[in-house]
N, C-alpha and C. Protein backbone atom coordinates (compact mmCIF):
# COMPACT_ATOMS: atom_id res chain seq x y z
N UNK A 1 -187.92 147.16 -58.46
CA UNK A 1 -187.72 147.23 -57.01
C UNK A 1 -188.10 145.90 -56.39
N UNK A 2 -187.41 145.33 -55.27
CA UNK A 2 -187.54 143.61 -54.75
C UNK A 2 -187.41 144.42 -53.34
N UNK A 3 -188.39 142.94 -52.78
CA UNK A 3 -188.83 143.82 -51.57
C UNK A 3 -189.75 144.64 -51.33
N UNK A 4 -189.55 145.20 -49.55
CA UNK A 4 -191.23 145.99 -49.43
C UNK A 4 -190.35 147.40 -49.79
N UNK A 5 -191.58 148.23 -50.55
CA UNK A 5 -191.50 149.54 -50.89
C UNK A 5 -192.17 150.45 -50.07
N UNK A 6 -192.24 151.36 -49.80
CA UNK A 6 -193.45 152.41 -49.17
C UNK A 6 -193.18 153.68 -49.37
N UNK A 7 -193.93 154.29 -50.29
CA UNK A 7 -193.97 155.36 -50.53
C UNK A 7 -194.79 156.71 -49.23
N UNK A 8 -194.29 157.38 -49.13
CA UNK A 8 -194.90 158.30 -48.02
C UNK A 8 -195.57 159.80 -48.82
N UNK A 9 -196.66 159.88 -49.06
CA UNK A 9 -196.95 161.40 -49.36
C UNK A 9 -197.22 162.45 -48.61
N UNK A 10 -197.24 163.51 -47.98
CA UNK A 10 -197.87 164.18 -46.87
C UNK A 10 -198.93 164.84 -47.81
N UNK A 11 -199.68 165.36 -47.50
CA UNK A 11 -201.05 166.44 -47.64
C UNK A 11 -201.30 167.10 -46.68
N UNK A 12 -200.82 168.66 -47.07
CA UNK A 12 -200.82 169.79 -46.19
C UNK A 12 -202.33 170.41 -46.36
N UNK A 13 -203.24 170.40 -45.16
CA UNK A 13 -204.33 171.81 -45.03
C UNK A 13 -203.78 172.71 -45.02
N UNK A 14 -204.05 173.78 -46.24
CA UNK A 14 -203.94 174.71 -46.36
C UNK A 14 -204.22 176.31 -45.61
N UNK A 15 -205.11 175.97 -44.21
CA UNK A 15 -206.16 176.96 -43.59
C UNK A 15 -205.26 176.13 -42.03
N UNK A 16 -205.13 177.61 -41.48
CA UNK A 16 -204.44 176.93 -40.09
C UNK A 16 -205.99 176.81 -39.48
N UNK A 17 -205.39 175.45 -38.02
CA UNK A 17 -206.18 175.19 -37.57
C UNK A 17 -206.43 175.13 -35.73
N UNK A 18 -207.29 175.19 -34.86
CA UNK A 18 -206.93 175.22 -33.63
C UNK A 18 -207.36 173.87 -32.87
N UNK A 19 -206.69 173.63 -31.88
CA UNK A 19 -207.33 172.85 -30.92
C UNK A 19 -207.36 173.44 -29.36
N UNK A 20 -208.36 172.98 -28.61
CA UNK A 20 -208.29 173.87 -27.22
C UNK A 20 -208.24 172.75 -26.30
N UNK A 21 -206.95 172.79 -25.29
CA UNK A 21 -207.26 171.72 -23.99
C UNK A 21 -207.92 172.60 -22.71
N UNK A 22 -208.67 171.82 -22.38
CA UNK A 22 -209.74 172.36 -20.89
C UNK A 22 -208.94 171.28 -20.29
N UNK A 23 -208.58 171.86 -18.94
CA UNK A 23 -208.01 171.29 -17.62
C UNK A 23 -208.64 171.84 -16.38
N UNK A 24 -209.27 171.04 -15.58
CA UNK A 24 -209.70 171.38 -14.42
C UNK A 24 -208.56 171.28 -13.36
N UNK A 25 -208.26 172.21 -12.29
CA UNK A 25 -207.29 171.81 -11.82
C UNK A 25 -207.45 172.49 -10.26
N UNK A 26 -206.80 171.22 -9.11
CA UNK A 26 -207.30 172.09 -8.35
C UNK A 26 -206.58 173.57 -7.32
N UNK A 27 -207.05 174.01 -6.79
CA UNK A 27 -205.87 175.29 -6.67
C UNK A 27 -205.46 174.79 -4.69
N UNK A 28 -204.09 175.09 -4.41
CA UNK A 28 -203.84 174.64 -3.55
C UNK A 28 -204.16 175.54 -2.30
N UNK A 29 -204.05 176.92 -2.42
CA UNK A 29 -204.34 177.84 -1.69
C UNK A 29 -205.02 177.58 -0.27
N UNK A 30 -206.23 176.96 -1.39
CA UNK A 30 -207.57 176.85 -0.62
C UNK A 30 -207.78 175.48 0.16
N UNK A 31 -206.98 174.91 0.56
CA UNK A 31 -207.16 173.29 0.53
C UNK A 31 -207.51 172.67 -0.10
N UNK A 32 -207.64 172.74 -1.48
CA UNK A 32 -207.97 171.68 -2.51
C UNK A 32 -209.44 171.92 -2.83
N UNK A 33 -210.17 172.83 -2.08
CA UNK A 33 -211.50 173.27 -2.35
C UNK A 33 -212.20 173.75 -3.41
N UNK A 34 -210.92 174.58 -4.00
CA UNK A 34 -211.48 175.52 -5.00
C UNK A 34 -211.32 174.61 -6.38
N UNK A 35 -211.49 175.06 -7.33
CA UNK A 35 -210.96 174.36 -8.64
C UNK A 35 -211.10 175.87 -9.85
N UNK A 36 -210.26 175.67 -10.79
CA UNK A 36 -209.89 176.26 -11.79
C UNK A 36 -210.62 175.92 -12.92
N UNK A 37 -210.16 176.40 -14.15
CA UNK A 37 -210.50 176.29 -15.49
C UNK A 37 -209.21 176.37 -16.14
N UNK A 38 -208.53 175.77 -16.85
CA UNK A 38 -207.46 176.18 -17.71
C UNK A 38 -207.82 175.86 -18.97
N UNK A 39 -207.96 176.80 -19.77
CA UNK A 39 -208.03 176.77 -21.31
C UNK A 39 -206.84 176.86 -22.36
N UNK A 40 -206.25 175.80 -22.53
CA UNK A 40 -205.14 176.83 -23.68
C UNK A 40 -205.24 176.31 -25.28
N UNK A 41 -205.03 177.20 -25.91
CA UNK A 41 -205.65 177.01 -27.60
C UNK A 41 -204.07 177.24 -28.16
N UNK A 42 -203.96 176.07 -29.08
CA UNK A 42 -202.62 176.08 -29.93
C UNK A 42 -203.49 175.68 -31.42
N UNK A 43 -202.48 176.58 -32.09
CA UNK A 43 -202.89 176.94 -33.82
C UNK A 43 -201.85 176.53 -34.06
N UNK A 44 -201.93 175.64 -35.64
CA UNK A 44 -201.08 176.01 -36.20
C UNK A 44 -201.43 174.93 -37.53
N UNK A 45 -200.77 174.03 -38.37
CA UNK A 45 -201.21 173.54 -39.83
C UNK A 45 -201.18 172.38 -39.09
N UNK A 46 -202.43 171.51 -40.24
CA UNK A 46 -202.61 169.71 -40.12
C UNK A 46 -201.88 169.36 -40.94
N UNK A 47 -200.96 168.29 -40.74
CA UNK A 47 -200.27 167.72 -41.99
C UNK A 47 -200.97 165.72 -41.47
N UNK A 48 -201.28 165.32 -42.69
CA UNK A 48 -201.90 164.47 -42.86
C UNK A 48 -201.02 163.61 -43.84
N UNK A 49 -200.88 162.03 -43.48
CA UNK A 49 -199.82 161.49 -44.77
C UNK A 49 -200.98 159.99 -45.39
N UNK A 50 -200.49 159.92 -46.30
CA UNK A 50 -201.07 158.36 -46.70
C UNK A 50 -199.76 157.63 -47.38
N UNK A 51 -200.10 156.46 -46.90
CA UNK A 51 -198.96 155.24 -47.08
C UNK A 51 -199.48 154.16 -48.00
N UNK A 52 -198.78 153.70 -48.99
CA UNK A 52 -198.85 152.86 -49.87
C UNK A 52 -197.75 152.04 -49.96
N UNK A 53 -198.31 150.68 -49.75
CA UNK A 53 -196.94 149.45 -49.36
C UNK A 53 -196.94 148.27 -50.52
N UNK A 54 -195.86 147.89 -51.37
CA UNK A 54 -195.93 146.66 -52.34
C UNK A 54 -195.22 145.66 -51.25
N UNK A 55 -195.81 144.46 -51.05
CA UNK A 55 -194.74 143.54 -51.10
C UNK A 55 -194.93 142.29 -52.02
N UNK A 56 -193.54 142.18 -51.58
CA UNK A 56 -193.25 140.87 -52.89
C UNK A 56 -192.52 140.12 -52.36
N UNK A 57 -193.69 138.46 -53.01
CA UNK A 57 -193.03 137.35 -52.27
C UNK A 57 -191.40 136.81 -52.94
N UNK A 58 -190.98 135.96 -51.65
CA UNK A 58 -189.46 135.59 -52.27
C UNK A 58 -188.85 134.66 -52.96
N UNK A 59 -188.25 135.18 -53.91
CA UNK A 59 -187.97 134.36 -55.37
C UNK A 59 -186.95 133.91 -55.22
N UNK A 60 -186.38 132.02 -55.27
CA UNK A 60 -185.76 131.59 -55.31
C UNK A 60 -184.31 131.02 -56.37
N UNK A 61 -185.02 131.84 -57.75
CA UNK A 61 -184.22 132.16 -58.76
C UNK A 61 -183.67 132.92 -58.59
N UNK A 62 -184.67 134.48 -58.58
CA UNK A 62 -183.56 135.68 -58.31
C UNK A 62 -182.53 135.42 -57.15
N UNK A 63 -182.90 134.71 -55.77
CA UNK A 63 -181.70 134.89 -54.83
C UNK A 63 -180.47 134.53 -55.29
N UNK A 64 -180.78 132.71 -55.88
CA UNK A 64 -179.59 132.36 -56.51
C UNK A 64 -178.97 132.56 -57.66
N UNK A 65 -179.50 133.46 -58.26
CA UNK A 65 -178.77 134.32 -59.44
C UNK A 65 -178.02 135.62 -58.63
N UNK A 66 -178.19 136.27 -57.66
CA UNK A 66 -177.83 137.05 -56.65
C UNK A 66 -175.84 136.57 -56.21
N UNK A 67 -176.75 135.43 -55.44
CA UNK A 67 -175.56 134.87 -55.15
C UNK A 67 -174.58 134.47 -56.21
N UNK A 68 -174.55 133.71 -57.51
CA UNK A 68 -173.84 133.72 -58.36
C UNK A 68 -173.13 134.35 -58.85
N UNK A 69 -173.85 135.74 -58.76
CA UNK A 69 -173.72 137.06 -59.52
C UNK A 69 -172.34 137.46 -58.64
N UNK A 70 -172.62 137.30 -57.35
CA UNK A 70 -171.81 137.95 -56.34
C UNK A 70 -170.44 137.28 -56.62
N UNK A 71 -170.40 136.19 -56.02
CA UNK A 71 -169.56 134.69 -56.30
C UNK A 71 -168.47 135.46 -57.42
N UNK A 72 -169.02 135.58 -58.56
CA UNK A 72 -168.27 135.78 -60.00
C UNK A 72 -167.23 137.01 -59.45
N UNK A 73 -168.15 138.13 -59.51
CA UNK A 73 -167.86 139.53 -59.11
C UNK A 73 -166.25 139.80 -58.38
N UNK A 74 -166.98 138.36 -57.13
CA UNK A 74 -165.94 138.76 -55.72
C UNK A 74 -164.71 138.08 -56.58
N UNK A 75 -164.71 137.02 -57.21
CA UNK A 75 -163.33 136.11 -57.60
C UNK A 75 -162.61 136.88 -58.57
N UNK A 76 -163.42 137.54 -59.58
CA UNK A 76 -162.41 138.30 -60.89
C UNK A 76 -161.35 139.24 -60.29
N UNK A 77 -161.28 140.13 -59.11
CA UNK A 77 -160.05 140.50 -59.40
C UNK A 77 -159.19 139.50 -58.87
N UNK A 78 -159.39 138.91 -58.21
CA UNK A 78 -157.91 137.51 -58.14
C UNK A 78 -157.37 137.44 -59.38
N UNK A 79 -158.59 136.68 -60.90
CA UNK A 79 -158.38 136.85 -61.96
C UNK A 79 -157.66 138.05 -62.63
N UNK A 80 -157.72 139.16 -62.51
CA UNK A 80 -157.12 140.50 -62.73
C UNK A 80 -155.79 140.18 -62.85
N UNK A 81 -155.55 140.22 -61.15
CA UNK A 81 -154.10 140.55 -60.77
C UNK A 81 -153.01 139.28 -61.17
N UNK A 82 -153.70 137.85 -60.95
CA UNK A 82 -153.23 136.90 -61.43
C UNK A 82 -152.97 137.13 -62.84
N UNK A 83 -153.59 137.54 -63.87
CA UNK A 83 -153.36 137.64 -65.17
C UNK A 83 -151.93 138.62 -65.43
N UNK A 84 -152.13 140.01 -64.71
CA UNK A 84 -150.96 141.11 -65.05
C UNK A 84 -149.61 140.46 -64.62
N UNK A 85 -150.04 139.53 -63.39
CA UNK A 85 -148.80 139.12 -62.55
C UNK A 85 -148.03 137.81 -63.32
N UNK A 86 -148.60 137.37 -64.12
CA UNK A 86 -148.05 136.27 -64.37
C UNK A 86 -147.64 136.43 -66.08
N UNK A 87 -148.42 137.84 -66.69
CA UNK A 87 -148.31 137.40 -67.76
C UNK A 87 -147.98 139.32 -68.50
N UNK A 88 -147.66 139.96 -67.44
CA UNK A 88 -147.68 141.24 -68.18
C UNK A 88 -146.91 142.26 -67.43
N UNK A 89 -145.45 141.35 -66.85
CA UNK A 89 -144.49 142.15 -66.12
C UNK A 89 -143.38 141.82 -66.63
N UNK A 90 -142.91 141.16 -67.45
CA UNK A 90 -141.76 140.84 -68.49
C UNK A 90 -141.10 139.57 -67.58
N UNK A 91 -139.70 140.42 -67.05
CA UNK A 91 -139.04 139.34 -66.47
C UNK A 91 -139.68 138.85 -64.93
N UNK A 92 -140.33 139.64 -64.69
CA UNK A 92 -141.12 139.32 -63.04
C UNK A 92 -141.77 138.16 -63.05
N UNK A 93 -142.51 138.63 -64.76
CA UNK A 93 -143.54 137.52 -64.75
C UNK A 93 -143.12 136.14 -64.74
N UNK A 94 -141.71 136.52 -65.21
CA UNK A 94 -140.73 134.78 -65.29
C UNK A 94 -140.36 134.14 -64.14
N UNK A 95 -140.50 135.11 -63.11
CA UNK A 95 -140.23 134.76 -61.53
C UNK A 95 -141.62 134.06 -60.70
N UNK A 96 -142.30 134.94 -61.08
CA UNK A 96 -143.53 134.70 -60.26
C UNK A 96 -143.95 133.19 -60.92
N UNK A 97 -143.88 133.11 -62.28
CA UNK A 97 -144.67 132.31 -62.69
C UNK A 97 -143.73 130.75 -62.11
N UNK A 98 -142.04 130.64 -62.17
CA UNK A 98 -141.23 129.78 -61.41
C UNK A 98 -141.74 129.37 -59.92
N UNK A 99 -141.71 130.32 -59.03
CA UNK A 99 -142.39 130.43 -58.10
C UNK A 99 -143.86 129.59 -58.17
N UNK A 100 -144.68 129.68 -59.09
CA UNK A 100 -146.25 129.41 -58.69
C UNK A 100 -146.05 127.92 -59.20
N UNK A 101 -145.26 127.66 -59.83
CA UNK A 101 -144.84 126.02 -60.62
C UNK A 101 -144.40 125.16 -60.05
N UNK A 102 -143.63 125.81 -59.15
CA UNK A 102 -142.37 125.11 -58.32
C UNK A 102 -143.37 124.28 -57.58
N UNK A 103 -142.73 122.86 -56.64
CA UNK A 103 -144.10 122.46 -55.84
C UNK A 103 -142.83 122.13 -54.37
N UNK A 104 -143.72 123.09 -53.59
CA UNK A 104 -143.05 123.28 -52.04
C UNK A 104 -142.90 121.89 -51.06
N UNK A 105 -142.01 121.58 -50.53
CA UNK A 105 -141.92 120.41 -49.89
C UNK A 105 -141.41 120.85 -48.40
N UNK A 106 -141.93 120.96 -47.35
CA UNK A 106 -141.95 121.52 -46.59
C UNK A 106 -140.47 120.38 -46.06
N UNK A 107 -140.73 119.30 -45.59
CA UNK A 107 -139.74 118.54 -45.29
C UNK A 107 -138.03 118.25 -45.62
N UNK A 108 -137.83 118.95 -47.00
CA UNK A 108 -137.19 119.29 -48.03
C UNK A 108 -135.92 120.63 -47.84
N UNK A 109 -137.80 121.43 -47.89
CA UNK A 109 -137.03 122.69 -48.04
C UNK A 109 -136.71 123.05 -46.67
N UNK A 110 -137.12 122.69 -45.90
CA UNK A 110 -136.95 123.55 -44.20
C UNK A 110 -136.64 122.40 -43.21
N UNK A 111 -135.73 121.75 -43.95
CA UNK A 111 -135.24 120.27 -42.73
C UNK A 111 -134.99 121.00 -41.45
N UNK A 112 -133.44 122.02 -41.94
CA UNK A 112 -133.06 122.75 -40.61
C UNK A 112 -133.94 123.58 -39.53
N UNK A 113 -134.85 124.06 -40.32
CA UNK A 113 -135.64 124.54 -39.53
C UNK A 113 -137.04 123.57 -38.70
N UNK A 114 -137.10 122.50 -39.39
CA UNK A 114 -137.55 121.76 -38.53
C UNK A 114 -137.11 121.06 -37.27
N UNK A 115 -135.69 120.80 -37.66
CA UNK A 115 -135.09 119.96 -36.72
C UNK A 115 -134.65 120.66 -34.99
C-alpha cells in the first residue's frame, strides 16, 4: 500500500448507557419570574473508534517507474491495431500499408483546391 492508510475499528459497549441534560428555563407566563427544571435522559449504546494512520514518504523511483509504466501501457494499443492493420488483413493490408508509404504533398496533391 503507497500512501496514507487508515484503518478505522469501532468498539461497541456492550451495556446501554444514559446521559441526562438539566435545562433551566424560564417560563413566560409569569413574566420571566418563575423558572423551570427540564430533565431529559436519552439511553442508548457508546460506540467508541480508534484510528491508526501509516504514512509514507515520496519515492521518486516508484513515481517514475509509474509514469513509464503508464507511457508503455497507453501507446501499445496503437501498437495492436497498427500491427493487425498493416499486417493481418490480406489485401487491405496492401492498401493501408501503400497509403502509410506514400509521402503526401499537399501542394501537389490539392493544387486545385488550393487555388
Amino acid at each position: 500500500a503507497h500512501g496514507a492508510v487508515c484503518y478505522v475499528t469501532p468498539h461497541v459497549t456492550p451495556v446501554w448507557t444514559n446521559f441526562i441534560f438539566s435545562d433551566f428555563e424560564k417560563l413566560p407566563f409569569f413574566g420571566g419570574k418563575e423558572t423551570a427544571l427540564r430533565e431529559t435522559s436519552i439511553y442508548g449504546v457508546m460506540v467508541t473508534t480508534t484510528i491508526h494512520g501509516k504514512w509514507q514518504k515520496f519515492s521518486l523511483g516508484l513515481f517514475v517507474n509509474t509514469v513509464v509504466n503508464s507511457l508503455v501501457m497507453l501507446s501499445l494499443p496503437f501498437f495492436v491495431i497498427q500491427l493487425i492493420l498493416l499486417r493481418c488483413l490480406g489485401f487491405l493490408s496492401e492498401i493501408y500499408m501503400g497509403a502509410k508509404r506514400s509521402v503526401l504533398d499537399v501542394s501537389e496533391n490539392f493544387y486545385a483546391a488550393l487555388m
